[in-house]
N, C-alpha and C. Protein backbone atom coordinates (compact mmCIF):
# COMPACT_ATOMS: atom_id res chain seq x y z
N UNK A 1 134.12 79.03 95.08
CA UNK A 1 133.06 79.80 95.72
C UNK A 1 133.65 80.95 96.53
N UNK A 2 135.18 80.46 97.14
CA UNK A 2 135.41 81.78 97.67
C UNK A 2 135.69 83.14 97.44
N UNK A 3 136.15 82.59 95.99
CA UNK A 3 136.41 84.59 94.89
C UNK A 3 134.89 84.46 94.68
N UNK A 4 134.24 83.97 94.22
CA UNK A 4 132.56 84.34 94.10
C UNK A 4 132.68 85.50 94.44
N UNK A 5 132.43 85.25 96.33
CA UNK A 5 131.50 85.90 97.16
C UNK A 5 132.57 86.60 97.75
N UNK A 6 133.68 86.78 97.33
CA UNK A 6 134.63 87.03 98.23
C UNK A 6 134.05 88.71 98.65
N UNK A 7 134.07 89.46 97.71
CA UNK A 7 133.43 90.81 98.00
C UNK A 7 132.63 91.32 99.29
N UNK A 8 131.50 89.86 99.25
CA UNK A 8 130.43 89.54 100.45
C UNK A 8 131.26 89.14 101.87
N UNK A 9 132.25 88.96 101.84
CA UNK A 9 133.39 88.43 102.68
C UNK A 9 132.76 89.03 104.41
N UNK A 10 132.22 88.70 105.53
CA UNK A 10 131.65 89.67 106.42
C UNK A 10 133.18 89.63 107.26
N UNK A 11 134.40 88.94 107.67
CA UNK A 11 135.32 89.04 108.46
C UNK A 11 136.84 89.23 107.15
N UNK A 12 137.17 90.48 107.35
CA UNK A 12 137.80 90.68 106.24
C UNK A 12 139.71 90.55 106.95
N UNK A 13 139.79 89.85 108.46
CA UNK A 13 141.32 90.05 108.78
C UNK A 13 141.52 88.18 109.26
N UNK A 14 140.39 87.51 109.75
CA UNK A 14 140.52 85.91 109.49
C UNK A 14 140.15 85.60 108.90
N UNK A 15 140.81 85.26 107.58
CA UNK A 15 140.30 84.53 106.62
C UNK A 15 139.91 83.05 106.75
N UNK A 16 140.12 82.58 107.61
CA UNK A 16 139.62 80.96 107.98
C UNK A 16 137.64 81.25 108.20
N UNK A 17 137.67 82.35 109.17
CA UNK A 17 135.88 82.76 109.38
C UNK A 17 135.42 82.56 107.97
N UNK A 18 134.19 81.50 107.16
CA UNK A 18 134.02 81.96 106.39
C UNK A 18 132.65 82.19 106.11
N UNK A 19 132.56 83.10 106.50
CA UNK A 19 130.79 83.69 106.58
C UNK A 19 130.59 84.89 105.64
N UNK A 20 129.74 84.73 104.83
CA UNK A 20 129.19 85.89 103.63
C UNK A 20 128.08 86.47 104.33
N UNK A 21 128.17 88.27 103.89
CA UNK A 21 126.90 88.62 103.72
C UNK A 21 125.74 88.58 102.46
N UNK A 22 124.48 88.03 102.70
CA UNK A 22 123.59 88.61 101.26
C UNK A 22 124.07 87.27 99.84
N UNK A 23 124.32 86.50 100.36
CA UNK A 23 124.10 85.05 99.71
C UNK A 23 123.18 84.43 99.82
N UNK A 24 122.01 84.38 98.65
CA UNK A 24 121.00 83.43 98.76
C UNK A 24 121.53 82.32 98.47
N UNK A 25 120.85 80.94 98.87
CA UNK A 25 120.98 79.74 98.60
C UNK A 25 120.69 79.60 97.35
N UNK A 26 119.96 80.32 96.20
CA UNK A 26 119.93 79.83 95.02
C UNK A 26 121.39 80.12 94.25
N UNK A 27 122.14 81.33 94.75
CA UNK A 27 123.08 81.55 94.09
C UNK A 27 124.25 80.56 94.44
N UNK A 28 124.60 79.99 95.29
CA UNK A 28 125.00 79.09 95.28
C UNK A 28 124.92 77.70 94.75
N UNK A 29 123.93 77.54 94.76
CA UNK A 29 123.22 76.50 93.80
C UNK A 29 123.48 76.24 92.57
N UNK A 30 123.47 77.31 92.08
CA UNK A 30 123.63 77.63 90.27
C UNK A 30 125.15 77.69 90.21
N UNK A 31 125.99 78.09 91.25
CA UNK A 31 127.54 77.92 91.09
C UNK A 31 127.54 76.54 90.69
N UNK A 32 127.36 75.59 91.70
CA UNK A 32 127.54 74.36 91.59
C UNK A 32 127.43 73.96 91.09
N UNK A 33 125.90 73.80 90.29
CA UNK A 33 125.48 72.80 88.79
C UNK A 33 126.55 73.59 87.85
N UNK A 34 126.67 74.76 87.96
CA UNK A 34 127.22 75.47 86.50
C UNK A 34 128.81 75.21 86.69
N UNK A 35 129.72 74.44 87.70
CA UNK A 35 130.66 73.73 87.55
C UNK A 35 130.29 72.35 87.38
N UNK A 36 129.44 71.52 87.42
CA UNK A 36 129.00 69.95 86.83
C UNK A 36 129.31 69.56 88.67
N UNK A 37 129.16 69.82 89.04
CA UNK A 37 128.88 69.47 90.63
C UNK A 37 127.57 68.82 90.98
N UNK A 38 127.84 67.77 92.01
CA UNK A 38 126.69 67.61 92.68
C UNK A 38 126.88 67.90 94.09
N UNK A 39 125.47 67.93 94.74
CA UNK A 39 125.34 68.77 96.17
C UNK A 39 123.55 68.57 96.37
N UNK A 40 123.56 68.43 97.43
CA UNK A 40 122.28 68.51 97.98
C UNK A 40 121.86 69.98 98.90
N UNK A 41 121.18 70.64 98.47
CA UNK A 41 120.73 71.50 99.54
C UNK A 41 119.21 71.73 99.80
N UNK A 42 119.40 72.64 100.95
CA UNK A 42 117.82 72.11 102.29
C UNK A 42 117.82 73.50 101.75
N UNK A 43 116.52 73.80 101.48
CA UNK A 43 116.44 75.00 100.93
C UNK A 43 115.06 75.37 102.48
N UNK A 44 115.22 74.80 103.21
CA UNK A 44 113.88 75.02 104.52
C UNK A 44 114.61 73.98 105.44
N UNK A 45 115.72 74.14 105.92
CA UNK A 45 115.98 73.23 106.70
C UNK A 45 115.06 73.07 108.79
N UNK A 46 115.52 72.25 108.76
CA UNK A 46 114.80 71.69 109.90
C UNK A 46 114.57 72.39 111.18
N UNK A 47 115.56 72.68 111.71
CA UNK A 47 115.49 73.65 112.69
C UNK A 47 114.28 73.34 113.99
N UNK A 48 114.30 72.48 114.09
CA UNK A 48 113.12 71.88 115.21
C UNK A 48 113.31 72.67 116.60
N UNK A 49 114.57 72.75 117.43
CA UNK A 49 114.44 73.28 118.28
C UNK A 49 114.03 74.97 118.00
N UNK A 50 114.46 75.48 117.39
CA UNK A 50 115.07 77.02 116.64
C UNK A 50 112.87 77.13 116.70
N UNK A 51 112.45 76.40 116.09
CA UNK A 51 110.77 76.81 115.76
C UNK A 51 110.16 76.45 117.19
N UNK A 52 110.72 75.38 117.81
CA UNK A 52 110.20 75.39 119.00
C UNK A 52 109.88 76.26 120.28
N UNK A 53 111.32 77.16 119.87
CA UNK A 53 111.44 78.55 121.11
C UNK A 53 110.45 79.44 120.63
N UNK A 54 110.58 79.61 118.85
CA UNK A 54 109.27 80.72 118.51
C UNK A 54 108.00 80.01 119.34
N UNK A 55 107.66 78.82 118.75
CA UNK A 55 106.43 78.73 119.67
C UNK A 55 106.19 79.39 120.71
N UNK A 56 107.04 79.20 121.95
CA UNK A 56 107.33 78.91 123.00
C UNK A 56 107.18 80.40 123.44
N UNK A 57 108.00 81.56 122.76
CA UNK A 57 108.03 82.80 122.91
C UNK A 57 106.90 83.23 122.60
N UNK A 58 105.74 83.20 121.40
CA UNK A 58 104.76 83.88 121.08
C UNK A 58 103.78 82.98 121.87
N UNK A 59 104.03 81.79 122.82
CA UNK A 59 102.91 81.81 123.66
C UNK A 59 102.90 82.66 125.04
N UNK A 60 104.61 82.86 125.12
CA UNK A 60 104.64 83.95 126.47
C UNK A 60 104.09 84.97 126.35
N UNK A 61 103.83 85.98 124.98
CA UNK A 61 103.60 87.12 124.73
C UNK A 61 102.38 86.78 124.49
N UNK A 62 101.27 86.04 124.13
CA UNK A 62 99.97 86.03 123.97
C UNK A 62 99.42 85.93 125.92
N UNK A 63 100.53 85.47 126.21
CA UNK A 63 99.48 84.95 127.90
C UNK A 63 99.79 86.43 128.77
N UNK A 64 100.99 87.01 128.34
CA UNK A 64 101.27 88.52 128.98
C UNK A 64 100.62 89.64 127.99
N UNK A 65 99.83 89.74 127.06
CA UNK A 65 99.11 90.41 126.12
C UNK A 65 98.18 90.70 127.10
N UNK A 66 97.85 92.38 127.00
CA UNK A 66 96.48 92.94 127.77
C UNK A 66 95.27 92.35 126.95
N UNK A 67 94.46 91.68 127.44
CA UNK A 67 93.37 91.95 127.23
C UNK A 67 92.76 93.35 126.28
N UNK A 68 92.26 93.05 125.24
CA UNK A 68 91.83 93.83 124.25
C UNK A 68 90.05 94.38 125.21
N UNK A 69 89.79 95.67 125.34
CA UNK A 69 88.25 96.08 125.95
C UNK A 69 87.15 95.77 124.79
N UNK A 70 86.32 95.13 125.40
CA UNK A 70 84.94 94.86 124.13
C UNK A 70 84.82 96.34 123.54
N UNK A 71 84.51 95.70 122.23
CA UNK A 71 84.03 97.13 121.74
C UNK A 71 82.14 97.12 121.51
N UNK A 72 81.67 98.95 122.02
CA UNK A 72 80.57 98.62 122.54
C UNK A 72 79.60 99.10 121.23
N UNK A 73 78.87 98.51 120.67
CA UNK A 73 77.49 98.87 119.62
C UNK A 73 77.68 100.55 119.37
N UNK A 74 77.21 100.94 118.16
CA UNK A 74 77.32 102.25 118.23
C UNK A 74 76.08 102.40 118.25
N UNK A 75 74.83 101.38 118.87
CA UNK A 75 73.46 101.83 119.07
C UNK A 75 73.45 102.34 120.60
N UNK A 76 74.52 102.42 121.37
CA UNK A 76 74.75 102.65 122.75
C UNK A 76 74.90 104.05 122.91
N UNK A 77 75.23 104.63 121.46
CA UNK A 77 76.53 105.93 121.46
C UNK A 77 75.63 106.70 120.75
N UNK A 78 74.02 106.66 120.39
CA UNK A 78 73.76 107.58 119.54
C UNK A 78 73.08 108.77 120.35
N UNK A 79 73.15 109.95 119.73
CA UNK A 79 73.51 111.13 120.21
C UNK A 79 71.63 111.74 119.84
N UNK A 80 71.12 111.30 119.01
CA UNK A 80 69.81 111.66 118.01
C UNK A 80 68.79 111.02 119.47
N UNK A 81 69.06 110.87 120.89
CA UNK A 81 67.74 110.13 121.98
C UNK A 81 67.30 108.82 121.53
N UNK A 82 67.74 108.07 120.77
CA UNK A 82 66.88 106.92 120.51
C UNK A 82 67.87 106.34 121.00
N UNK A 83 67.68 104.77 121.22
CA UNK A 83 68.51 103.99 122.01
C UNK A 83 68.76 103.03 121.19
């Protein structure tokens, strides 16, 4: 896998770092079976705390969100004297 992606290589002077850019999980996938490999992968892994902070953040920003102003009838706004 490492000549694979080596190209994708994101730390190109420690080679021990081994982090790719722009690797989907399917392409890896298909390496594997297509050497007779087995492997399990989380293609949505868990991440419980990681979804918890989103919660957590888009309830801070909904409770600090202005207030949206009613919007008023355009039978309020007509210009022709009738009401």
């Amino acid at each position: 896998m490492h000549q694979l992606f080596a190209e994708r290589r994101l730390n190109l002077v420690n080679r021990r770092r081994e982090f790719y850019r722009d690797v989907a999980i399917d392409e890896v996938e298909a390496f594997v079976k297509s050497k007779g490999l087995s492997a399990q992968f989380m293609k949505q892994p868990e991440a419980r705390e990681y979804r918890e902070t989103l919660g957590k953040r888009e309830a801070q920003v909904s409770k600090a969100a202005p207030k949206q102003p009613e919007k008023f009838s355009e039978s309020l706004f007509r210009t022709d004297g009738s009401t």
